[in-house]
N, C-alpha and C. Protein backbone atom coordinates (compact mmCIF):
# COMPACT_ATOMS: atom_id res chain seq x y z
N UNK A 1 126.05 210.48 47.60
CA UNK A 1 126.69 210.94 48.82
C UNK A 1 127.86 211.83 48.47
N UNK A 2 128.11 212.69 49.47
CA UNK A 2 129.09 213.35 49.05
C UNK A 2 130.18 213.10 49.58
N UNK A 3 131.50 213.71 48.99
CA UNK A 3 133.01 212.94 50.05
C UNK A 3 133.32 213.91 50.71
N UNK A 4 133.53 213.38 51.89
CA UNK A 4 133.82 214.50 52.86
C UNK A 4 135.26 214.97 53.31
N UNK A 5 136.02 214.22 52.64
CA UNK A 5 137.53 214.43 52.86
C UNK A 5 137.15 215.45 51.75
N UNK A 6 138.15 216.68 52.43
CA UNK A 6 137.74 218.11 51.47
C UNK A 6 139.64 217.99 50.48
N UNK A 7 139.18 218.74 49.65
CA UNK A 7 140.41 218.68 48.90
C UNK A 7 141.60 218.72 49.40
N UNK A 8 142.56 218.09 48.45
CA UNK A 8 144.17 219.20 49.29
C UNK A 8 144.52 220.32 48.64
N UNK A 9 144.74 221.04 49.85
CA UNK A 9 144.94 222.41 49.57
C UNK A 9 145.99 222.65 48.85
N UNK A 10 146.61 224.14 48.31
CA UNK A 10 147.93 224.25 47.58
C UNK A 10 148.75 223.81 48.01
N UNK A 11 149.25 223.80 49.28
CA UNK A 11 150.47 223.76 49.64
C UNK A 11 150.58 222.06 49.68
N UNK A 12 149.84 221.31 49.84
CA UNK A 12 149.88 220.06 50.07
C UNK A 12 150.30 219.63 48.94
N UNK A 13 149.64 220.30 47.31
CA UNK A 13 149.97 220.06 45.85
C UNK A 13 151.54 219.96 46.02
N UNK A 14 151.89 221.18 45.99
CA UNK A 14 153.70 221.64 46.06
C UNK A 14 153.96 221.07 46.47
N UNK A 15 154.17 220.33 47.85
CA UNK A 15 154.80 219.86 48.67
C UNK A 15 154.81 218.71 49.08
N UNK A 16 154.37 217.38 48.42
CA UNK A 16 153.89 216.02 48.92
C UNK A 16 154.66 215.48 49.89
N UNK A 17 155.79 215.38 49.59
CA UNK A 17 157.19 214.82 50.89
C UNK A 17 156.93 215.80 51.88
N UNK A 18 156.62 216.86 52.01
CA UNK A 18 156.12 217.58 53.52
C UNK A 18 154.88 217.20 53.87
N UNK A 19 153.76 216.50 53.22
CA UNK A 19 152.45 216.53 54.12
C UNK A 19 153.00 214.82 54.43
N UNK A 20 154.11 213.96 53.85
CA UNK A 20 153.92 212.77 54.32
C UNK A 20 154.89 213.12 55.67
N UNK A 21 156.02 213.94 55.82
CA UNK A 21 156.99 214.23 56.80
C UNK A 21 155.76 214.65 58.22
N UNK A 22 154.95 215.58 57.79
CA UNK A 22 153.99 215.59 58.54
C UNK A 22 153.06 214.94 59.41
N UNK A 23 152.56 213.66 58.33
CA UNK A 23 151.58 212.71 59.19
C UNK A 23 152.57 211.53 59.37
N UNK A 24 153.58 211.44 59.02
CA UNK A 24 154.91 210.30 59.89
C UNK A 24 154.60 210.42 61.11
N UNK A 25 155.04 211.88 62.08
CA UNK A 25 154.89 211.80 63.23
C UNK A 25 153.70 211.11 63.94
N UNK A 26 152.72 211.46 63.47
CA UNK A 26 151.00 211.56 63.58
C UNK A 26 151.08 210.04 63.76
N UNK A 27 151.37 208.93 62.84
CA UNK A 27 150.73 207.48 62.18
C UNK A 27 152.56 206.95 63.83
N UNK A 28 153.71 207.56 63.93
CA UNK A 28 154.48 207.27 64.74
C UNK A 28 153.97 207.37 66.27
N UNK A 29 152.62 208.50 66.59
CA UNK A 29 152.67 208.68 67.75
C UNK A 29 151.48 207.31 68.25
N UNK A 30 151.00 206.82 67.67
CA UNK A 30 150.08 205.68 67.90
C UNK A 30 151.05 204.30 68.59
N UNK A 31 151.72 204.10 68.20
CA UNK A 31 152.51 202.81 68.49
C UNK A 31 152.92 203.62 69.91
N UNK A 32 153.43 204.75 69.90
CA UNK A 32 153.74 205.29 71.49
C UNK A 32 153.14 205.42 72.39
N UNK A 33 151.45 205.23 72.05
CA UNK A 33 150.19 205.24 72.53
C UNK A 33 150.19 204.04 72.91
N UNK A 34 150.35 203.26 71.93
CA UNK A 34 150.03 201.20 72.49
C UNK A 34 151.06 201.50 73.38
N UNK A 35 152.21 201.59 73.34
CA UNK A 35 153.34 201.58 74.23
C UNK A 35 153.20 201.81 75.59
N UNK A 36 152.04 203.20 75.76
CA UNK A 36 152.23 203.54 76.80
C UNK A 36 151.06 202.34 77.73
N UNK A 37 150.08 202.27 77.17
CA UNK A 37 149.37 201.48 77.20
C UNK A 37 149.83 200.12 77.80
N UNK A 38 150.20 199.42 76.98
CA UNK A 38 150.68 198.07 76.99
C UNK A 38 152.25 198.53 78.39
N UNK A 39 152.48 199.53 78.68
CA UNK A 39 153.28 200.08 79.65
C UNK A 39 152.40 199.82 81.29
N UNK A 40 151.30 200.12 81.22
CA UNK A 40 150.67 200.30 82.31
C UNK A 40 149.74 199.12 82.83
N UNK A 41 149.67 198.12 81.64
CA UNK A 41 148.61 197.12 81.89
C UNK A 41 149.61 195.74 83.19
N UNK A 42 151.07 196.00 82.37
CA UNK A 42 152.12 195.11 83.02
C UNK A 42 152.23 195.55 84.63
N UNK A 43 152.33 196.74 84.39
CA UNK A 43 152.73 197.75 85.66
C UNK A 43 151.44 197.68 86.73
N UNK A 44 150.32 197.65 86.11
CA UNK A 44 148.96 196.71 87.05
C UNK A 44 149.09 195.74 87.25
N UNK A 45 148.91 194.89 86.59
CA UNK A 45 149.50 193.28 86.87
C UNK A 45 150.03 193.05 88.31
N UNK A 46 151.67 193.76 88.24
CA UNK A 46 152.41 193.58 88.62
C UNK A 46 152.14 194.40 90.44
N UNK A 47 151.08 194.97 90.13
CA UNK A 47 150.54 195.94 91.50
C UNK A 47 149.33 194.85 91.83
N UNK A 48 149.14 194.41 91.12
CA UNK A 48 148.03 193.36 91.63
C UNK A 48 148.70 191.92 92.27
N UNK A 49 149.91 191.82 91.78
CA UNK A 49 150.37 190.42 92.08
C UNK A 49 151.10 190.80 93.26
N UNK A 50 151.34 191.71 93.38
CA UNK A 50 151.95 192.28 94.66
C UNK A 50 151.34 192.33 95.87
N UNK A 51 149.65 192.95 95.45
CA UNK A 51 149.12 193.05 96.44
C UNK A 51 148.39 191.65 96.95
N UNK A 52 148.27 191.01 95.82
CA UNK A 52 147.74 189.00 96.35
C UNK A 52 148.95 188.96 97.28
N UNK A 53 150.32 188.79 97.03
CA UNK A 53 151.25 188.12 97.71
C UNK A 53 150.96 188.98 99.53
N UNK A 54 151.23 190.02 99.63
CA UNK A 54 151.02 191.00 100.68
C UNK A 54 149.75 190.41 101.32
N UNK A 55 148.40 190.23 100.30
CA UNK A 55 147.44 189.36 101.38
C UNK A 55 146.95 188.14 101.66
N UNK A 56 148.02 187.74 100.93
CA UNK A 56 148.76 185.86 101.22
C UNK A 56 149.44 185.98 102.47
N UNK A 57 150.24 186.67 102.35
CA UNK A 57 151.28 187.07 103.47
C UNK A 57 150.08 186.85 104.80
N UNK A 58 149.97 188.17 104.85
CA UNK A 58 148.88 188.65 105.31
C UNK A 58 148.10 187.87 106.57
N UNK A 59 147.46 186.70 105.46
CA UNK A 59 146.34 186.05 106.10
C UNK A 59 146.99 184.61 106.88
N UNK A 60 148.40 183.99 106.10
CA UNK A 60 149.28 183.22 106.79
C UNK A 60 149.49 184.01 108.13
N UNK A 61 149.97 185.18 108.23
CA UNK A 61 150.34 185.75 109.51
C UNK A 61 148.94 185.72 110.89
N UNK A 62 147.87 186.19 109.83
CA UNK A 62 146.86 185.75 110.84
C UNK A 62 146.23 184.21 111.46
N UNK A 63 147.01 183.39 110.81
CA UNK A 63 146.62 182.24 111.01
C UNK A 63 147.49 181.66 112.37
N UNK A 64 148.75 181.87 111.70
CA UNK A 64 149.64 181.76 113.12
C UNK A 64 149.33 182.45 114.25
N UNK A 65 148.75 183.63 114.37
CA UNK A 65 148.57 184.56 115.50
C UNK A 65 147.59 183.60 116.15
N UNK A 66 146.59 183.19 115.37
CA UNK A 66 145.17 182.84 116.22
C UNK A 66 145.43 181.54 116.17
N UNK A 67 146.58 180.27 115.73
CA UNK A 67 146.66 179.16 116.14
C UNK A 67 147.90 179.30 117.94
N UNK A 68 148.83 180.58 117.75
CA UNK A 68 149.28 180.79 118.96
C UNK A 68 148.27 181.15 120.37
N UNK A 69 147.76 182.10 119.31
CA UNK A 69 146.37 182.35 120.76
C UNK A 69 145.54 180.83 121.27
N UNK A 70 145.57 180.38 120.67
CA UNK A 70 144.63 179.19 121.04
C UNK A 70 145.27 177.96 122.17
N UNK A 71 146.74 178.26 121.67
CA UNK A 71 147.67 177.37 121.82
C UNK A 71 148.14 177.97 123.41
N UNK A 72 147.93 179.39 123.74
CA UNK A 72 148.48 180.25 124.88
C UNK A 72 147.18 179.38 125.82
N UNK A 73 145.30 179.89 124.86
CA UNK A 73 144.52 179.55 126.21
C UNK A 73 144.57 178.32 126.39
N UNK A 74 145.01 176.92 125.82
CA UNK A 74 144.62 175.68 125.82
C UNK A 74 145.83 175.47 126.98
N UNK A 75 147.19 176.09 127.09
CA UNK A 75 148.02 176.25 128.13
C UNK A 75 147.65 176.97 129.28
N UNK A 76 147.13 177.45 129.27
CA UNK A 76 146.54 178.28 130.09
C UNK A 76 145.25 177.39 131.58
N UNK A 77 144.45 176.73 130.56
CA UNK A 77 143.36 175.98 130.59
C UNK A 77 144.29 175.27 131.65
N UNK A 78 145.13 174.34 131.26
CA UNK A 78 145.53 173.24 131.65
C UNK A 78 146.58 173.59 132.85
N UNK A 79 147.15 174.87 132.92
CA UNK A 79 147.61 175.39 134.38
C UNK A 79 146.91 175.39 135.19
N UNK A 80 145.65 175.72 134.95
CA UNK A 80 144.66 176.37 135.86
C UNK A 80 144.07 175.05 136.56
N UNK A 81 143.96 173.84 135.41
CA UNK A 81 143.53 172.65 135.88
C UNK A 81 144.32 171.74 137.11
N UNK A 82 145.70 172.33 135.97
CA UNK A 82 146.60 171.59 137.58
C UNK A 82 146.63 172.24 138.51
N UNK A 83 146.75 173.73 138.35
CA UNK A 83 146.56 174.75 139.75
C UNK A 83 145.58 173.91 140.68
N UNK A 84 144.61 173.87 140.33
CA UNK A 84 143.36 173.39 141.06
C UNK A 84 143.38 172.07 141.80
N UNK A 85 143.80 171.39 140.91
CA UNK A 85 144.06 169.63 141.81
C UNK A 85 144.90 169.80 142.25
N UNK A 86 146.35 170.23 141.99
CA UNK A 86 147.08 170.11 143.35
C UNK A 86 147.23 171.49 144.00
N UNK A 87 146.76 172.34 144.16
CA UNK A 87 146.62 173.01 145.06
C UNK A 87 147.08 172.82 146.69
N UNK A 88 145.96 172.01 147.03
CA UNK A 88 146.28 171.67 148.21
C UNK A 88 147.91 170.61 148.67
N UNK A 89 148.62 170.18 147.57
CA UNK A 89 149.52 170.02 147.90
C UNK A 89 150.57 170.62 148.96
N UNK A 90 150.71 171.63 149.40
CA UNK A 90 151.48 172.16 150.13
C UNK A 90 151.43 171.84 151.47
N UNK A 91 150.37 172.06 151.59
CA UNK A 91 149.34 171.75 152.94
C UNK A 91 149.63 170.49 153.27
N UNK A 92 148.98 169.81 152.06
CA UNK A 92 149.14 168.39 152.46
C UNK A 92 150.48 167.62 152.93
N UNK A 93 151.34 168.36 152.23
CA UNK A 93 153.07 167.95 152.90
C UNK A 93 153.25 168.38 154.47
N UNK A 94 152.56 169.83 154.70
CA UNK A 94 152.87 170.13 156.16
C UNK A 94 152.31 168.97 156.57
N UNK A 95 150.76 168.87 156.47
CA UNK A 95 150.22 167.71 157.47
C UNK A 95 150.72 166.26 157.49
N UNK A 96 151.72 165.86 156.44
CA UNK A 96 152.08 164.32 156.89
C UNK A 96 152.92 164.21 158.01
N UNK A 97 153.59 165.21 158.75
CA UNK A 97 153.97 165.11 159.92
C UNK A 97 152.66 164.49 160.99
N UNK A 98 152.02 165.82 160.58
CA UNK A 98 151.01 164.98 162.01
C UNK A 98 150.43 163.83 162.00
N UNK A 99 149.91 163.14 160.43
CA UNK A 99 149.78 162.29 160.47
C UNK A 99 150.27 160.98 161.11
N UNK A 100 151.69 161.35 160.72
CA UNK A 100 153.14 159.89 161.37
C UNK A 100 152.84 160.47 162.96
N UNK A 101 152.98 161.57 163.78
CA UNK A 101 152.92 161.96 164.87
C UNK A 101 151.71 160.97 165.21
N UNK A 102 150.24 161.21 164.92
CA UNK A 102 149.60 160.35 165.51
C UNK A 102 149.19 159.23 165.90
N UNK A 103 149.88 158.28 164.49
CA UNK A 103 149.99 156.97 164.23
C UNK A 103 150.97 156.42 165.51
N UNK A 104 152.44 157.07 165.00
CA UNK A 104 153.17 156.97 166.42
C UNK A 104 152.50 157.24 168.09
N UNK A 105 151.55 157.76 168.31
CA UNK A 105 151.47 157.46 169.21
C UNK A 105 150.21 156.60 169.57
N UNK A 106 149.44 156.25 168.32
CA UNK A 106 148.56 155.20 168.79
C UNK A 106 149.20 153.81 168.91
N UNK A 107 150.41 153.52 168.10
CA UNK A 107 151.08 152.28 168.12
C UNK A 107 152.14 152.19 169.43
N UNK A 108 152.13 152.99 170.08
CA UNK A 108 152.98 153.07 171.43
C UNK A 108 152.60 151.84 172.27
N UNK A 109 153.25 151.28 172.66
CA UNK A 109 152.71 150.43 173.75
C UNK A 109 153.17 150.98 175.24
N UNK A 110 152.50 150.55 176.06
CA UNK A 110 153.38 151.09 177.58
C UNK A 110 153.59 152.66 177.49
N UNK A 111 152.36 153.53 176.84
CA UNK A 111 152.43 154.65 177.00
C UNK A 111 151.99 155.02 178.36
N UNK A 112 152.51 155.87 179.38
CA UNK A 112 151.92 156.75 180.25
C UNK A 112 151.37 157.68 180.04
N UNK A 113 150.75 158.58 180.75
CA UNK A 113 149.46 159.55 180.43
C UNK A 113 150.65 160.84 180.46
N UNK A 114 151.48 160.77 180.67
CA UNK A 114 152.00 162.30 181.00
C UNK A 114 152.93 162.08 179.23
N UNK A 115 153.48 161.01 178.54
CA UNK A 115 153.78 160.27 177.37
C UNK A 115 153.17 160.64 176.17
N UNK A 116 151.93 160.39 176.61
CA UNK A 116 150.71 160.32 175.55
C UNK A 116 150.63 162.23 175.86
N UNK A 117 150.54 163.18 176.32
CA UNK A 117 150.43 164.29 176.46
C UNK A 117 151.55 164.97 176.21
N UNK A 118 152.42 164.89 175.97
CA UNK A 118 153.45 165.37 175.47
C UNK A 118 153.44 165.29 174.15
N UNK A 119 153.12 163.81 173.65
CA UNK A 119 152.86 163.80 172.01
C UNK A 119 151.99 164.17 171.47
N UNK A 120 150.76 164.07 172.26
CA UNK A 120 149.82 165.06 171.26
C UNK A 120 150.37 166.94 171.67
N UNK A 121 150.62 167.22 172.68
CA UNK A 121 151.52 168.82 172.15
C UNK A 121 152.28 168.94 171.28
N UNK A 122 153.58 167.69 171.41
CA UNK A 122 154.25 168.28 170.01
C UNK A 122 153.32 168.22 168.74
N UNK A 123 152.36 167.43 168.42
CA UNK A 123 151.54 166.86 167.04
C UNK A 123 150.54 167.84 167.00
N UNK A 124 150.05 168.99 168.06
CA UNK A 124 149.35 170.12 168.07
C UNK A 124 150.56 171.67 167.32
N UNK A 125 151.79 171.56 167.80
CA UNK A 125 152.92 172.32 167.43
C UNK A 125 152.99 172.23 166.31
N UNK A 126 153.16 171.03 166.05
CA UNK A 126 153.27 170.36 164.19
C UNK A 126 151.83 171.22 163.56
N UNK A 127 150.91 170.81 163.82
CA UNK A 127 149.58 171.36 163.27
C UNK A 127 149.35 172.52 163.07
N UNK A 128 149.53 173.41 164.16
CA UNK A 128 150.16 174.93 164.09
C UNK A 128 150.87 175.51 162.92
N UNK A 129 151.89 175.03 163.12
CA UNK A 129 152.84 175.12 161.91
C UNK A 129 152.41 174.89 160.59
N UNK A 130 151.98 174.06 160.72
CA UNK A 130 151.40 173.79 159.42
C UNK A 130 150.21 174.75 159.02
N UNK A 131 149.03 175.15 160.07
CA UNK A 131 148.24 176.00 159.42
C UNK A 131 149.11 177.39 159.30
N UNK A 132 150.43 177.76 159.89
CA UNK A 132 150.97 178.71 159.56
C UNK A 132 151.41 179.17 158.07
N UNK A 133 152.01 178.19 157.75
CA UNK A 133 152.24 178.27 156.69
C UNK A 133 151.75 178.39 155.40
N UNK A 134 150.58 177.58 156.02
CA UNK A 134 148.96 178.27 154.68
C UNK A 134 148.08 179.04 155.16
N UNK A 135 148.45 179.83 155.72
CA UNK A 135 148.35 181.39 156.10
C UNK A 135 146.79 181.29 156.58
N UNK A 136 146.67 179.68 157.72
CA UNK A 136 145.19 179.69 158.36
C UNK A 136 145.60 180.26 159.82
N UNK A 137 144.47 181.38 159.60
CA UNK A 137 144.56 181.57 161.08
C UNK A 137 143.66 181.45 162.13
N UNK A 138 143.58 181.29 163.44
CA UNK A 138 142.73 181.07 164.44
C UNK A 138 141.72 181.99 164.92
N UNK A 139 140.30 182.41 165.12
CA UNK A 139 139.33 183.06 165.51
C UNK A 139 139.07 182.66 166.83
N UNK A 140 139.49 183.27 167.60
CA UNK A 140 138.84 183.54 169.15
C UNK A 140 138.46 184.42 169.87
N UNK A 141 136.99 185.05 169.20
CA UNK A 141 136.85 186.12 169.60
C UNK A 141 136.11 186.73 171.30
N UNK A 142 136.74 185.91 172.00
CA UNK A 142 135.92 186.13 173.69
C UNK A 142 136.17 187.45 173.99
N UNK A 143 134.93 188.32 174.32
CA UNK A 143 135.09 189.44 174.99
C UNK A 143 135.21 190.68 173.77
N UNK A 144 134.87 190.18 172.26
CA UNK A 144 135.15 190.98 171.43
C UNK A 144 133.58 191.37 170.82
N UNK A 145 133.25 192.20 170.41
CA UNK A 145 132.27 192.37 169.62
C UNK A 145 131.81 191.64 168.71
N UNK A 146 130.65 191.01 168.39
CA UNK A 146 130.07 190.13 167.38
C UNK A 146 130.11 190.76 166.06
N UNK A 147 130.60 189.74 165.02
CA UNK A 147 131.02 190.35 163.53
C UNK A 147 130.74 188.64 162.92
N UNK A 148 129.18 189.62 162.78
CA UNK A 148 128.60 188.28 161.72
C UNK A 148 129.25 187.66 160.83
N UNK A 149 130.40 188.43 159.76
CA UNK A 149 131.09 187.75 158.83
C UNK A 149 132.17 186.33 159.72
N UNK A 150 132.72 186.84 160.89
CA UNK A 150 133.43 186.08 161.50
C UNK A 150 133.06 185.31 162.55
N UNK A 151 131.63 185.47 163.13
CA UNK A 151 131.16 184.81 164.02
C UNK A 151 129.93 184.22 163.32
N UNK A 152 129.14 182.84 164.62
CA UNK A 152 127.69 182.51 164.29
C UNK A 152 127.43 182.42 165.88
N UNK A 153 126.42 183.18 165.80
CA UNK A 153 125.85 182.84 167.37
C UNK A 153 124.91 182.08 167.29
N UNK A 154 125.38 181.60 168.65
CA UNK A 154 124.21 179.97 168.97
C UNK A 154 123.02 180.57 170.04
N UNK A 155 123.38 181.25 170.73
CA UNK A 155 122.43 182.10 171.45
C UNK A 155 122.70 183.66 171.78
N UNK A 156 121.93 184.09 173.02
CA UNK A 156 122.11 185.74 173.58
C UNK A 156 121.79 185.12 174.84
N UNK A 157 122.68 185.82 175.54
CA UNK A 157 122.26 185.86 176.84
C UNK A 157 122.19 187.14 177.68
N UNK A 158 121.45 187.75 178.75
CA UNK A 158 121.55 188.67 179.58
C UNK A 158 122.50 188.62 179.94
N UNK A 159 123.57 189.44 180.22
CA UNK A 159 124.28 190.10 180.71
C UNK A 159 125.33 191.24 180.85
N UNK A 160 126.05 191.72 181.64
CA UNK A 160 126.18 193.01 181.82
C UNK A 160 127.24 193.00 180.89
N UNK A 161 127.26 194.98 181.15
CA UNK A 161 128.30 195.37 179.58
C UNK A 161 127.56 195.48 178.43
N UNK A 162 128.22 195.60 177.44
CA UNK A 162 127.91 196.35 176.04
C UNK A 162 126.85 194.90 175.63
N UNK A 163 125.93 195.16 175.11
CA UNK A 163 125.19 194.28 174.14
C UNK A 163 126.13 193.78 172.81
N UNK A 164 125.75 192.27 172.41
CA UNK A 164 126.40 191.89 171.11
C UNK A 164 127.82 191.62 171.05
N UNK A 165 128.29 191.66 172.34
CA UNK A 165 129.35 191.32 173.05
C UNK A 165 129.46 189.50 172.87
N UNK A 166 130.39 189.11 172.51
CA UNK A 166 131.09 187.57 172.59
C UNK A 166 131.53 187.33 173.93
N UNK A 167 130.25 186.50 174.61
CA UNK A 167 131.22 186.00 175.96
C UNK A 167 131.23 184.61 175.84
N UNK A 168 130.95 183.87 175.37
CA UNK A 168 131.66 182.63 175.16
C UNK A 168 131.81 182.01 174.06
N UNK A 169 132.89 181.19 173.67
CA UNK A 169 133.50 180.60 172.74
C UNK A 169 133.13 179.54 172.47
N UNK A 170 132.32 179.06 172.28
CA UNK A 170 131.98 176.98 171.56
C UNK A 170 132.96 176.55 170.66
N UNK A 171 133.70 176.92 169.85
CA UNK A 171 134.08 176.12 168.82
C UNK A 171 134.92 177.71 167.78
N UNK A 172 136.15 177.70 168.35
CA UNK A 172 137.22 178.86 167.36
C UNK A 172 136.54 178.33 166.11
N UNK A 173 137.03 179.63 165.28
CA UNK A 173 136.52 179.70 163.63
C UNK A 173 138.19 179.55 163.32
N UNK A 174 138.33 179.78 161.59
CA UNK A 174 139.17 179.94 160.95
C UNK A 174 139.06 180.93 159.95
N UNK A 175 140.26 181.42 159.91
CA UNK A 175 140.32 182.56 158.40
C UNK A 175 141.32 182.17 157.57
N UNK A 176 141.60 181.97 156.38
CA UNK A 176 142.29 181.61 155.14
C UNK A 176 142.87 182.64 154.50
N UNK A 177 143.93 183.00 154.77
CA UNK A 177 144.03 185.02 154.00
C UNK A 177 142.93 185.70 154.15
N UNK A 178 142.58 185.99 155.59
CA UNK A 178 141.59 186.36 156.03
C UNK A 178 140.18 186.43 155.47
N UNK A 179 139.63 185.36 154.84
CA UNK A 179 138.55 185.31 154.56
C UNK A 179 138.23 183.64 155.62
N UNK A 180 136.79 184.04 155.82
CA UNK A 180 136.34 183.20 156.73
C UNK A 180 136.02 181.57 155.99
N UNK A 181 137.35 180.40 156.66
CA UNK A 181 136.85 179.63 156.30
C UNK A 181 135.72 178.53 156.98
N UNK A 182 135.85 178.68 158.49
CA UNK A 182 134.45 178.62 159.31
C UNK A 182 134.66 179.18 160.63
N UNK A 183 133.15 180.16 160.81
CA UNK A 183 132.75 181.02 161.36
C UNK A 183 133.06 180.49 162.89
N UNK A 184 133.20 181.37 164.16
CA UNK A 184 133.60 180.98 165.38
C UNK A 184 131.74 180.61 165.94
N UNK A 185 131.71 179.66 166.38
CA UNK A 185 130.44 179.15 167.10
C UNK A 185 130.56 179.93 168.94
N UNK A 186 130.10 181.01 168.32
CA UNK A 186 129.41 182.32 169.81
C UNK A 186 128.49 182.13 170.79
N UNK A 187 128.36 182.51 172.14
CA UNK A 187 127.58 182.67 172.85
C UNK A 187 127.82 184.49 173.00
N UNK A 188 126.64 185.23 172.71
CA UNK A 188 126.60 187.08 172.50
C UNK A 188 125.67 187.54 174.02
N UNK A 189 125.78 188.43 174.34
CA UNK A 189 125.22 189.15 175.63
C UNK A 189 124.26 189.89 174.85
N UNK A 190 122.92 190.34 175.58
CA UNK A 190 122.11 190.99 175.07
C UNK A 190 121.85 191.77 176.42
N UNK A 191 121.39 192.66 176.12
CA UNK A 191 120.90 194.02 177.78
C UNK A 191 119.75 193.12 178.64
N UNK A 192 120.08 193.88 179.71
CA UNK A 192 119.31 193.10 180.54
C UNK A 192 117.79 194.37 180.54
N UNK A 193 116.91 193.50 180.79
CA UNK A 193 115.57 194.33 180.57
C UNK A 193 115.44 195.26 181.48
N UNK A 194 114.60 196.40 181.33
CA UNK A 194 114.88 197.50 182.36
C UNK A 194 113.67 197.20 183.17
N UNK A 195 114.22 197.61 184.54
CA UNK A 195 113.77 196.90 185.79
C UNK A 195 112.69 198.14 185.66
């Protein structure tokens, strides 16, 4: 085989302390190489441990968010539950007046008729009031046009004037913030047949 490191040239002869001054630098720049090296592996590390902590962080933060969310609808849930059962509380406070109103006057003794009629007006006043306040209102539609949402007719009858006309009243309806909570029980006019 042959050697392939080729001779040293003249100047290398002359000069030995210059070709070692030479490859000093050369055999020096390697360790500056690990250096830089062993520079950047820490400097990753340290971008990696950074970025775990950031999505440690991170995922703690999402945990709290979605144990608050849960915690908002499960509050939520349970407003809505009480909304619902007592609801009618309000109402129910107006009406214990009438209640005592009526009791009082069934326990009357030696009531007279003009007695007994006076108390059920005031205990009708009371009742009033009370659907006032939960915003029920009264349907009496005589003489008004039939409006299926707010009426039910029980029959038609012939007679004069506009057809579909409300001429008599059986039984007022109610509306609840104006939605119908029961319909007015109608008697409606229909045309009379042509003679």
């Amino acid at each position: 085989m042959q050697d392939h490191n080729p001779p040293p040239s003249p100047a290398e002869q002359a000069a030995p302390e210059l070709v070692e001054n030479v490859t000093t630098p050369a055999s020096a720049e390697a360790p500056v190489a690990e250096e830089r090296v062993g520079d950047t592996l820490p400097s990753l590390t340290e971008q990696l441990r950074q970025t775990e902590l950031k999505a440690a962080e991170h995922h703690d933060a999402w945990l709290r968010a979605k144990a608050e969310t849960e915690n908002v609808r499960r509050r939520a849930q349970d407003d809505i539950a009480k909304a619902s059962k007592f609801a009618a509380d309000k109402f129910a406070q107006a009406m214990l007046p009438v209640k005592d109103s009526l009791e009082a006057a069934l326990t009357t003794e030696n009531a007279t008729l003009e007695s007994l009629k006076q108390g059920v007006e005031l205990t009708l006043k009371q009742l009033v009031s009370a659907f006032q306040s939960a915003n029920i209102t009264e349907v009496s539609p005589l003489g008004e046009k039939f409006d299926p949402n707010k009426h039910q007719a029980i029959s038609a009858v012939e007679a004069d004037g506009e057809p579909n006309t409300v001429i008599t009243v059986l039984q007022k309806g109610y509306l609840l913030h104006e939605r119908t909570m029961r319909p007015a029980l109608v008697v409606v006019s229909k045309a009379k047949p042509a003679a």
